[in-house]
N, C-alpha and C. Protein backbone atom coordinates (compact mmCIF):
# COMPACT_ATOMS: atom_id res chain seq x y z
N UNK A 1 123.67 89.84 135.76
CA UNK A 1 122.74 90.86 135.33
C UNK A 1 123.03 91.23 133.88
N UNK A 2 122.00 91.13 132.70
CA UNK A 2 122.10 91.69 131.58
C UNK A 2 121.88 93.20 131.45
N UNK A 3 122.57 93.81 130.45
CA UNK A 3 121.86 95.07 130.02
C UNK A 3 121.47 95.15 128.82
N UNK A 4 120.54 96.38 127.88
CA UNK A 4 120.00 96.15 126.64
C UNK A 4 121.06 96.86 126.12
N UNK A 5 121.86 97.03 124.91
CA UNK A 5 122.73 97.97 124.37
C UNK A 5 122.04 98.50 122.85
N UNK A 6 122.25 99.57 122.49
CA UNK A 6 121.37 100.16 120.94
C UNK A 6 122.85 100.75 120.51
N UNK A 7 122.70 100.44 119.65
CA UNK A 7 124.16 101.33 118.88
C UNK A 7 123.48 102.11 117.83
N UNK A 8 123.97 103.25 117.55
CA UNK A 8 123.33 103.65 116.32
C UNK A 8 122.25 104.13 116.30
N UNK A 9 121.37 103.96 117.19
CA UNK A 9 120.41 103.91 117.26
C UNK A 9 119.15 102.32 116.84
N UNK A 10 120.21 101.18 116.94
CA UNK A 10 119.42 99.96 116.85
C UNK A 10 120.34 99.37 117.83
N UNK A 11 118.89 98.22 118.40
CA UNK A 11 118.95 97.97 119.47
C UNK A 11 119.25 96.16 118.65
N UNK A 12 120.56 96.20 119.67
CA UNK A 12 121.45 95.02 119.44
C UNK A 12 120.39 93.50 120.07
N UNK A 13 120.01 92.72 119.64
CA UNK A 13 118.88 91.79 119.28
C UNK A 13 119.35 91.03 120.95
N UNK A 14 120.71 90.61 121.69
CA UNK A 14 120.86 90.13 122.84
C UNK A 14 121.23 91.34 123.43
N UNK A 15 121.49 90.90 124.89
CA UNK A 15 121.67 91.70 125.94
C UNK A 15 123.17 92.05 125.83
N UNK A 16 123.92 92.36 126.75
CA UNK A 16 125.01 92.07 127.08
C UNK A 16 125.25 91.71 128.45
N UNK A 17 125.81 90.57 128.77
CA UNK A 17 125.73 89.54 130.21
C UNK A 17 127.61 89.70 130.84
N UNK A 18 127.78 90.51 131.86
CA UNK A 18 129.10 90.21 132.22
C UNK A 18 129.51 89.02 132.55
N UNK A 19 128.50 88.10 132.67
CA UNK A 19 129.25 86.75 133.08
C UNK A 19 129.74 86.39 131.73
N UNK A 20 129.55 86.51 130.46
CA UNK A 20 129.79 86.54 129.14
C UNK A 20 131.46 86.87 128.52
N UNK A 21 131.27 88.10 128.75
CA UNK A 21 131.69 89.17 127.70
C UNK A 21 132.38 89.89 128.88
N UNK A 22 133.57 89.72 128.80
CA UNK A 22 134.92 90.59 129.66
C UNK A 22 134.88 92.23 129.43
N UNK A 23 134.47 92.22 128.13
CA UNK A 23 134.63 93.78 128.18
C UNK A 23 133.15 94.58 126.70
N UNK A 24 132.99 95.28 126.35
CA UNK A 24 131.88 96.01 125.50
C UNK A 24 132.35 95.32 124.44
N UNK A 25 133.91 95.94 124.01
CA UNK A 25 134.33 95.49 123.01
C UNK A 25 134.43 94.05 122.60
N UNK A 26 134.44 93.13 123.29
CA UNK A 26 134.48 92.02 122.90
C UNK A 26 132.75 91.88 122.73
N UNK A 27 131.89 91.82 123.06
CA UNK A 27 130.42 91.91 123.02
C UNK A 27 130.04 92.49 121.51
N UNK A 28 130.79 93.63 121.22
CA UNK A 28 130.68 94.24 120.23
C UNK A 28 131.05 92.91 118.94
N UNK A 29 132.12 92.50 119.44
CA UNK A 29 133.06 91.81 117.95
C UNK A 29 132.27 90.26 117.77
N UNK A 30 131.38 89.95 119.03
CA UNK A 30 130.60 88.57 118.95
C UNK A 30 129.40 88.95 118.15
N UNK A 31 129.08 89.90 118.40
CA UNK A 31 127.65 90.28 117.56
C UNK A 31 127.79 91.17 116.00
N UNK A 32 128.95 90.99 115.36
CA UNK A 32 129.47 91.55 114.65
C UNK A 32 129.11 93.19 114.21
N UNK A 33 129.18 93.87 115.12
CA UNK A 33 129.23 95.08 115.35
C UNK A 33 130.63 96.00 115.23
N UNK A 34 130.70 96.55 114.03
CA UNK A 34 132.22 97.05 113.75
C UNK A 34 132.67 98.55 114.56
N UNK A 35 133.65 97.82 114.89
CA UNK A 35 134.73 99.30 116.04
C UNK A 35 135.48 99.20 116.04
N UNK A 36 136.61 99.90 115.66
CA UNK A 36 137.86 100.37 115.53
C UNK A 36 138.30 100.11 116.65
N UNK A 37 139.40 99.13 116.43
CA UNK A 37 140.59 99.26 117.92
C UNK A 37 141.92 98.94 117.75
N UNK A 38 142.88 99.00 118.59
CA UNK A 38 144.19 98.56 118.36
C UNK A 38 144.83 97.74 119.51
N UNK A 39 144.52 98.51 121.14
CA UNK A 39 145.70 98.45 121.86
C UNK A 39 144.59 97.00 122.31
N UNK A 40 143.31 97.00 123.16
CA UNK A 40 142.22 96.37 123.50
C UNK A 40 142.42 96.67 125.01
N UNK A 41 143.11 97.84 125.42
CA UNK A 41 143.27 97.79 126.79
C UNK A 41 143.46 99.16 127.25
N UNK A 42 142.70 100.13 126.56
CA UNK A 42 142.81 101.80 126.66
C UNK A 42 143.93 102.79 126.40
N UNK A 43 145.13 102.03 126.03
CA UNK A 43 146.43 102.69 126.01
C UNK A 43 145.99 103.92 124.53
N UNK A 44 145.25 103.29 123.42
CA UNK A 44 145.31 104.04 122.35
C UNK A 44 144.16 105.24 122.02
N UNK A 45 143.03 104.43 122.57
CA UNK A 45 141.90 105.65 121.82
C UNK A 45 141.17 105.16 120.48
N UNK A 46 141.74 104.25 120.19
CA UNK A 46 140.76 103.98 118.98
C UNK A 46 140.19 103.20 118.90
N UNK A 47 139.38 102.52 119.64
CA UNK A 47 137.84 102.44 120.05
C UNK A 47 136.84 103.03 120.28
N UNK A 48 137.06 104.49 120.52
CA UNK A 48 136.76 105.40 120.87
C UNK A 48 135.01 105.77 120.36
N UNK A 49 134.14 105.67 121.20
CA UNK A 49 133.04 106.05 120.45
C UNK A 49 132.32 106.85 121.81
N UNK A 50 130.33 107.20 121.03
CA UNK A 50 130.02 108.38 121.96
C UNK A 50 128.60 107.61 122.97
N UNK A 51 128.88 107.84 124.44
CA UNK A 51 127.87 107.68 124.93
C UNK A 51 126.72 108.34 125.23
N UNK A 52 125.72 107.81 124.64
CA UNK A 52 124.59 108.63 124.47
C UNK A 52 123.59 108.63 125.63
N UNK A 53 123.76 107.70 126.24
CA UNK A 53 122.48 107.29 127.21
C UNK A 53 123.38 105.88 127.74
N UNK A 54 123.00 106.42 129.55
CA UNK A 54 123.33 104.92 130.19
C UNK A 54 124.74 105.07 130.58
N UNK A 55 125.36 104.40 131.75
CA UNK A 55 126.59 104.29 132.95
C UNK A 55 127.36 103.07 132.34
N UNK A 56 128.47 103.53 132.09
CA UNK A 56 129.29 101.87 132.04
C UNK A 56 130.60 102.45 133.08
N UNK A 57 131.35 101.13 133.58
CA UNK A 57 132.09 101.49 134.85
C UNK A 57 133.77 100.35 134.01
N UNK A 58 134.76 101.19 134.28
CA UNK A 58 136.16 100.45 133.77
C UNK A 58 136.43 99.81 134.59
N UNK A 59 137.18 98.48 133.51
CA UNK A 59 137.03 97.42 134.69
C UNK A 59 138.54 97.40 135.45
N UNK A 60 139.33 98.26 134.99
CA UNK A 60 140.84 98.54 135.41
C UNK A 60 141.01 99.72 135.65
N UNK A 61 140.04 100.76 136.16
CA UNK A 61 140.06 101.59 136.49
C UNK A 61 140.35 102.61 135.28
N UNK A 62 140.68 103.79 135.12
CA UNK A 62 140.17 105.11 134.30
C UNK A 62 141.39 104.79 133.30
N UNK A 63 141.00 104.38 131.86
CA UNK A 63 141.72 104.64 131.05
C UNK A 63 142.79 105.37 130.96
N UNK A 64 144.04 105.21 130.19
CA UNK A 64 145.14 106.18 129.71
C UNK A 64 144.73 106.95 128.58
N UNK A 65 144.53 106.75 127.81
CA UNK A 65 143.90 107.15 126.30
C UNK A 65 143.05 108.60 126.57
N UNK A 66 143.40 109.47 126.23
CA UNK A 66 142.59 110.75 126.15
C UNK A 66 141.22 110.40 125.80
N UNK A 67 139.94 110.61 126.55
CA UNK A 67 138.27 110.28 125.92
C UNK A 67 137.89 111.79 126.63
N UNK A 68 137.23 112.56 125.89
CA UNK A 68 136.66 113.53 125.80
C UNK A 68 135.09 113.03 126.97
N UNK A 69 134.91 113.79 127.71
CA UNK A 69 133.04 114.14 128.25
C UNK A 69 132.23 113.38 127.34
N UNK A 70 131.48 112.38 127.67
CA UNK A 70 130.77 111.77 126.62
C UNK A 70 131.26 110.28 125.79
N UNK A 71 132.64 110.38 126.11
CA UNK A 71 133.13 109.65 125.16
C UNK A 71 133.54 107.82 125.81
N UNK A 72 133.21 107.10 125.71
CA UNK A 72 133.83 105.53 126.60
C UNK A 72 134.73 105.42 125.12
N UNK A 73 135.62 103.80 125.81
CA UNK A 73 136.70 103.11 124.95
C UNK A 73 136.12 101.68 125.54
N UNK A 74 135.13 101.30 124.70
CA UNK A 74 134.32 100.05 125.00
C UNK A 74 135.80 98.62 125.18
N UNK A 75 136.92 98.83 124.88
CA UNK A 75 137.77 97.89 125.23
C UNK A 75 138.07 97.64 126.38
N UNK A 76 137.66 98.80 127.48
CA UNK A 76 137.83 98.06 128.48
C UNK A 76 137.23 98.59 129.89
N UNK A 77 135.53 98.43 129.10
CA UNK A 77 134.82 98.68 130.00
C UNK A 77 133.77 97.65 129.91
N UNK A 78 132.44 98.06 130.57
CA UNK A 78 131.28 97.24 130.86
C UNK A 78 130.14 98.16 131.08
N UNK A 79 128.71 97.60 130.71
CA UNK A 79 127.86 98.56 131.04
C UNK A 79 127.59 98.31 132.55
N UNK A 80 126.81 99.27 132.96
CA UNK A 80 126.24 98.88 134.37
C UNK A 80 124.76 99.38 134.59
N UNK A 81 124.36 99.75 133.25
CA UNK A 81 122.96 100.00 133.32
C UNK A 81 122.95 99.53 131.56
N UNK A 82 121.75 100.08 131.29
CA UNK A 82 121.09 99.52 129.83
C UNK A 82 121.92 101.15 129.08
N UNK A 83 122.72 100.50 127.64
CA UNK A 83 123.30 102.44 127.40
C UNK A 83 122.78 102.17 125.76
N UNK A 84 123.04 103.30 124.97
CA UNK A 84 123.05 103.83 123.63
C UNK A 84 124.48 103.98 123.54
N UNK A 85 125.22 103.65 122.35
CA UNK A 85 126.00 104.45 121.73
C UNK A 85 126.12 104.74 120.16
N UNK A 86 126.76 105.68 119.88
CA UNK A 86 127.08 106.23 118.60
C UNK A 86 128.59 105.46 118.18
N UNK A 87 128.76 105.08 117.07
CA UNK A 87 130.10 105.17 116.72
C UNK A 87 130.58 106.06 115.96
């Protein structure tokens, strides 16, 4: 199953396909879409951006990394519906 992703408010030209793309962040770095990261596995937080619209689900269960209401760590998640985000 694909979803549509908009960052920014522009809508990223492919989908994003989990049979693909292990995690947002890697989706992000194929479509050269720039985001800050370090650890790639939630330990740090700096991936850190804002969800605006739309469900994504962790694929290792709930991050370590402090994320505020609103907030995913696209390193190590996935969408599960069509989302928006802000960076």
């Amino acid at each position: 199953m694909t979803h549509k992703v908009t960052v920014n408010g522009k809508l990223v030209e492919q989908d994003f396909d989990k049979l693909i793309f292990r995690t947002a962040l890697e989706y992000f770095e194929y479509y050269d879409i720039e985001i800050h990261y370090h650890c790639r596995d939630g330990f740090c937080g700096a991936c850190r951006v804002t969800l605006d619209k739309g469900q994504i689900e962790y694929i290792n269960g709930e991050p370590l990394a402090y994320i505020r209401e609103g907030e995913i760590l696209p390193c190590c998640c996935i969408p599960k519906t069509d989302i928006e985000i802000t960076t």
